[in-house]
Each structure stands twice: as structure tokens, then as C-alpha cells.
C-alpha atoms as a PDB file:
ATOM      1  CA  UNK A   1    -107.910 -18.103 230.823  1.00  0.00           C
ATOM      2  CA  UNK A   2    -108.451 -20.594 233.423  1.00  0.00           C
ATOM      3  CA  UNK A   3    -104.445 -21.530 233.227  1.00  0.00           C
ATOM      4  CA  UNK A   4    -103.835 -18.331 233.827  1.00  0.00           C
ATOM      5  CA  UNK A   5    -105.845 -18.539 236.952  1.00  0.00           C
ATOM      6  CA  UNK A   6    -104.149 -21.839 237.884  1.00  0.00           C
ATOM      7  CA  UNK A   7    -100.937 -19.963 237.744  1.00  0.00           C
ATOM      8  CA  UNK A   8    -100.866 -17.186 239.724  1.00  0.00           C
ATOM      9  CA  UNK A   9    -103.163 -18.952 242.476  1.00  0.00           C
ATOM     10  CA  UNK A  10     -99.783 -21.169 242.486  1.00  0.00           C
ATOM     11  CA  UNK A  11     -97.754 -18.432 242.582  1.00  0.00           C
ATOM     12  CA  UNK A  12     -99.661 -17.206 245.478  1.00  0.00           C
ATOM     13  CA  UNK A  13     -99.786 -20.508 247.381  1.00  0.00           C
ATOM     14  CA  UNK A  14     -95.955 -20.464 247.055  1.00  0.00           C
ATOM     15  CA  UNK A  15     -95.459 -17.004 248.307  1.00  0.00           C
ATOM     16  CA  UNK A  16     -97.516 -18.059 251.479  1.00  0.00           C
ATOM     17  CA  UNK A  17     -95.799 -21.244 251.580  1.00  0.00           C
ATOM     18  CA  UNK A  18     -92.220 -20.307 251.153  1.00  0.00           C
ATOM     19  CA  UNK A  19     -92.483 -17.171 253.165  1.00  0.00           C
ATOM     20  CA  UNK A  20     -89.678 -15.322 251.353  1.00  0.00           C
ATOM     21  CA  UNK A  21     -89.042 -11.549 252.351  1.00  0.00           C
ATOM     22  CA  UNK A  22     -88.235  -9.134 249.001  1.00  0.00           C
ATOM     23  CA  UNK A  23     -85.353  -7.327 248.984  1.00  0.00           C
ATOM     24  CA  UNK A  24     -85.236  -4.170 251.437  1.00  0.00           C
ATOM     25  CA  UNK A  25     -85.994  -1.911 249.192  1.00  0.00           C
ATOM     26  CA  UNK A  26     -88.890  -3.360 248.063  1.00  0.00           C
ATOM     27  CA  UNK A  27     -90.407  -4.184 251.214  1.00  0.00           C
ATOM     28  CA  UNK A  28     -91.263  -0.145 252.244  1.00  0.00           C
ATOM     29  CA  UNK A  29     -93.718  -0.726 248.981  1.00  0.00           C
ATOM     30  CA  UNK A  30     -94.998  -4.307 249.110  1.00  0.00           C
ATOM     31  CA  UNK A  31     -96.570  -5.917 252.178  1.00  0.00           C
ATOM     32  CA  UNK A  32     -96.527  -9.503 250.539  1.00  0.00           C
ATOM     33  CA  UNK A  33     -93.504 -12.163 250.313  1.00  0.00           C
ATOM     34  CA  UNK A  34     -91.199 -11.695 247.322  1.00  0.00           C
ATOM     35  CA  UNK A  35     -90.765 -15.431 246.143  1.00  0.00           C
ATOM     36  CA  UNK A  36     -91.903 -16.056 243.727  1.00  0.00           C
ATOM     37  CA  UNK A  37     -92.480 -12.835 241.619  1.00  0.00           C
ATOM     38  CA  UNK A  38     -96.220 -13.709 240.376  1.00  0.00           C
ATOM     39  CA  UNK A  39     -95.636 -10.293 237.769  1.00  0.00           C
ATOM     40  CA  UNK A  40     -92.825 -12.926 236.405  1.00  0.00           C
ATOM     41  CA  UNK A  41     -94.625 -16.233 236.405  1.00  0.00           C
ATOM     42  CA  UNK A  42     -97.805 -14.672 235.116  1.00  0.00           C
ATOM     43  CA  UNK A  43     -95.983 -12.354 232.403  1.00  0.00           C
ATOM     44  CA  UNK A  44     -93.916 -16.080 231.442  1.00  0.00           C
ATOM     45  CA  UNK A  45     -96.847 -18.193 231.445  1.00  0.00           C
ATOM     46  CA  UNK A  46     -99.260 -16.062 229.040  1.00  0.00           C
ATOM     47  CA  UNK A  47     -95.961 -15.983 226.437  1.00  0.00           C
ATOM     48  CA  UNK A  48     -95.525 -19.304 226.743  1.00  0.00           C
ATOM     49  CA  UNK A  49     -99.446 -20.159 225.776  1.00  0.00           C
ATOM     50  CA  UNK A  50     -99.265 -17.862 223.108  1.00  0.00           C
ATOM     51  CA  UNK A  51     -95.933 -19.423 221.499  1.00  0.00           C
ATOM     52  CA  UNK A  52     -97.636 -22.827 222.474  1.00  0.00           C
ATOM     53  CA  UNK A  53    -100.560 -21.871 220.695  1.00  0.00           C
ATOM     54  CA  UNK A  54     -98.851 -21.291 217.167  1.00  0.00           C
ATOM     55  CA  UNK A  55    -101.771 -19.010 215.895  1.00  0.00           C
ATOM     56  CA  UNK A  56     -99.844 -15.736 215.511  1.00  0.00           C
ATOM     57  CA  UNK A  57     -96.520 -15.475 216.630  1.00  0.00           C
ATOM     58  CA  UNK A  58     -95.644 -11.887 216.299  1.00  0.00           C
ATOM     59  CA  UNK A  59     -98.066 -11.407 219.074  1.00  0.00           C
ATOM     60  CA  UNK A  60     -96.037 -14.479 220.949  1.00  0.00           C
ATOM     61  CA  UNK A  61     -93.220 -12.339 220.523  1.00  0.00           C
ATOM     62  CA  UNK A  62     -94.195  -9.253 221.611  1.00  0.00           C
ATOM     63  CA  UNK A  63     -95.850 -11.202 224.681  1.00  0.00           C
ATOM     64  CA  UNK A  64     -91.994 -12.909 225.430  1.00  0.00           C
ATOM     65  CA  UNK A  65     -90.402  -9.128 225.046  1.00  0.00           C
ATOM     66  CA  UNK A  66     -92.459  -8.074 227.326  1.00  0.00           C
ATOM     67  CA  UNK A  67     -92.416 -10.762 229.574  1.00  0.00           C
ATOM     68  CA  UNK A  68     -88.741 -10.193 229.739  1.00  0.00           C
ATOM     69  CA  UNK A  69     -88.865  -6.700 230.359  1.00  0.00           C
ATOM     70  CA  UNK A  70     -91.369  -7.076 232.907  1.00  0.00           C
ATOM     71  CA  UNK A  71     -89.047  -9.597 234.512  1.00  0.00           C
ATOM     72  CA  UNK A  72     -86.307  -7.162 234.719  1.00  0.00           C
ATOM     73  CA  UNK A  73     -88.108  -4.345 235.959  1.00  0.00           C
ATOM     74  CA  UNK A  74     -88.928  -6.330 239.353  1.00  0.00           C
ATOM     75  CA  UNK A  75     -85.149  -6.811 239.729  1.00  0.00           C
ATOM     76  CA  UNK A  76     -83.876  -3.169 238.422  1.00  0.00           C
ATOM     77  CA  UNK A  77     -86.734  -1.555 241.051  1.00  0.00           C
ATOM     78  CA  UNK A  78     -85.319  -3.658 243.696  1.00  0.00           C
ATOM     79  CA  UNK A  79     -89.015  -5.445 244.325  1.00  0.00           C
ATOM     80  CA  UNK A  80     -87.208  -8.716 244.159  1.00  0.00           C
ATOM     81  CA  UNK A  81     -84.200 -10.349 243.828  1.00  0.00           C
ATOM     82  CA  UNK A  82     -82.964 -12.168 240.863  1.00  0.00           C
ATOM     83  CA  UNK A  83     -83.740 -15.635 242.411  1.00  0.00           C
ATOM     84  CA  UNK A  84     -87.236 -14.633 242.861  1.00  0.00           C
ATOM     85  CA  UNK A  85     -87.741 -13.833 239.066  1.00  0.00           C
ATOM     86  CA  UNK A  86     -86.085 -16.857 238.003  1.00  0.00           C
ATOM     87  CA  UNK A  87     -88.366 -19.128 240.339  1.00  0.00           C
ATOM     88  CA  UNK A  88     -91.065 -16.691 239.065  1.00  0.00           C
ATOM     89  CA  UNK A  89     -90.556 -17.765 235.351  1.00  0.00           C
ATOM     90  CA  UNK A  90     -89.733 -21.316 236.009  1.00  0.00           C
ATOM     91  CA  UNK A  91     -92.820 -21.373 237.536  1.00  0.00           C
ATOM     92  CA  UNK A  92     -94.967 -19.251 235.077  1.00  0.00           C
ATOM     93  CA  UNK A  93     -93.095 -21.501 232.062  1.00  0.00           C
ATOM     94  CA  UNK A  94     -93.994 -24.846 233.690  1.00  0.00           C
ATOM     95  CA  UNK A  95     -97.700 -23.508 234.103  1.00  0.00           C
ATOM     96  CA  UNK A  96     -97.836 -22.747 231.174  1.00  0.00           C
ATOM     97  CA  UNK A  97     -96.368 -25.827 229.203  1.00  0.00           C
ATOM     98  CA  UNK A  98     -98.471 -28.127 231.778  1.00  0.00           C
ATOM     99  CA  UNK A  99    -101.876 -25.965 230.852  1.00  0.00           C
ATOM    100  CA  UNK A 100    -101.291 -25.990 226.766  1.00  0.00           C
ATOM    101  CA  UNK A 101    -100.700 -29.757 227.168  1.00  0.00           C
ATOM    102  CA  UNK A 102    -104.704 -30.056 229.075  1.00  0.00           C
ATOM    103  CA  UNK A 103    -105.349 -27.963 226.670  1.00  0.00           C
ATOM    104  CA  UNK A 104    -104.459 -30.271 223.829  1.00  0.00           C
ATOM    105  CA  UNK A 105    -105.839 -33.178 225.864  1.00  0.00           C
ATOM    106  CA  UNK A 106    -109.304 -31.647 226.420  1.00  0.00           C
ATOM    107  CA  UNK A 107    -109.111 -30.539 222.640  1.00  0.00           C
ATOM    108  CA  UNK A 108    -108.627 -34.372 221.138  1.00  0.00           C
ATOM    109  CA  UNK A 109    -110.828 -35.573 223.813  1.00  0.00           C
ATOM    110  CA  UNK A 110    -113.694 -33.414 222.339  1.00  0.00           C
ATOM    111  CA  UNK A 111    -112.903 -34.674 218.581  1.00  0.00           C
ATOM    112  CA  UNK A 112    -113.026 -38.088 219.020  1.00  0.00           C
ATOM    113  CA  UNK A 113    -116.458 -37.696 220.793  1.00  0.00           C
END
């Protein structure tokens, strides 16, 4: 769980960085910057893991599914625009490739200890 962590504290750090208003729609409901969409990149990065992962992929699937339907919603609702979902599961994908790969790292380290 600590990737997931590691990826919305990025998201966060990139919302303060980048500054990005959300649409105006979704500004009367949200006080925070809009890119990227951290319900996106977190959503992304857990399906990701789990398809990484390998262990049961009709939970993998379900994860992706909802992933995508999660990243829709912030775009129908007008919360953000389509640019900030994208970034959002660029960001959440990346995350979560980069954390499966430690992962794997930290896992090979331990057997050959």
C-alpha cells in the first residue's frame, strides 16, 4: 500500500505545483486545483498493481472497469476536464508500473539473501 501512498502524494504535489483551475462547474464544489485528477491516477494505479500482480485477474478487471468509470465520471460531472483525467491516469499508470517494478526488486533482493 505504500505505492499507493507514493501516488497520490504525487498527485497532490502536482496539483500544488501545476496550479490548474477545474472546469467551472466543478469549482462551486471543489476548493482544490483540478490537474491532475488524483480519483483518476489513484483509481489507474491500484488496476495497474493488480494486473501487474498476476494473482487473480478477474479482480484486475473489475479494478480497470472501474477505474474507467471512475475516470469518466470526473469528466461527465464536469469536476475536470478531459486533459486532467488523462494526466491523472498517465500519472496513476506510471506509479503504478514504477512501484510493481520496486516491488519485484525488493522481492529478488530478499531471495537471494
Amino acid at each position: 500500500w505504500a505505492g499507493a501512498v507514493v501516488a497520490v502524494g504525487v498527485g497532490k504535489v502536482l496539483k500544488a505545483t501545476l496550479r490548474q483551475a477545474r472546469p467551472q462547474a466543478g469549482q462551486s464544489r471543489s476548493t482544490s486545483y483540478g490537474m491532475p485528477s488524483t480519483h483518476a491516477l489513484a483509481s489507474t494505479y491500484l488496476a495497474v498493481h493488480a494486473l501487474r500482480s498476476g494473482d487473480d485477474q478477474t479482480t484486475a478487471t473489475i479494478l480497470a472497469i472501474c477505474s474507467l468509470v471512475a475516470s469518466w465520471s470526473r469528466i461527465a460531472s464536469q469536476v475536470h476536464t478531459r486533459k486532467q483525467v488523462l494526466v491523472g491516469i498517465f500519472v496513476g499508470a506510471v506509479v503504478g508500473l514504477l512501484s510493481w517494478e520496486v516491488f519485484e526488486w525488493q522481492s529478488a533482493t530478499r531471495a537471494r539473501s
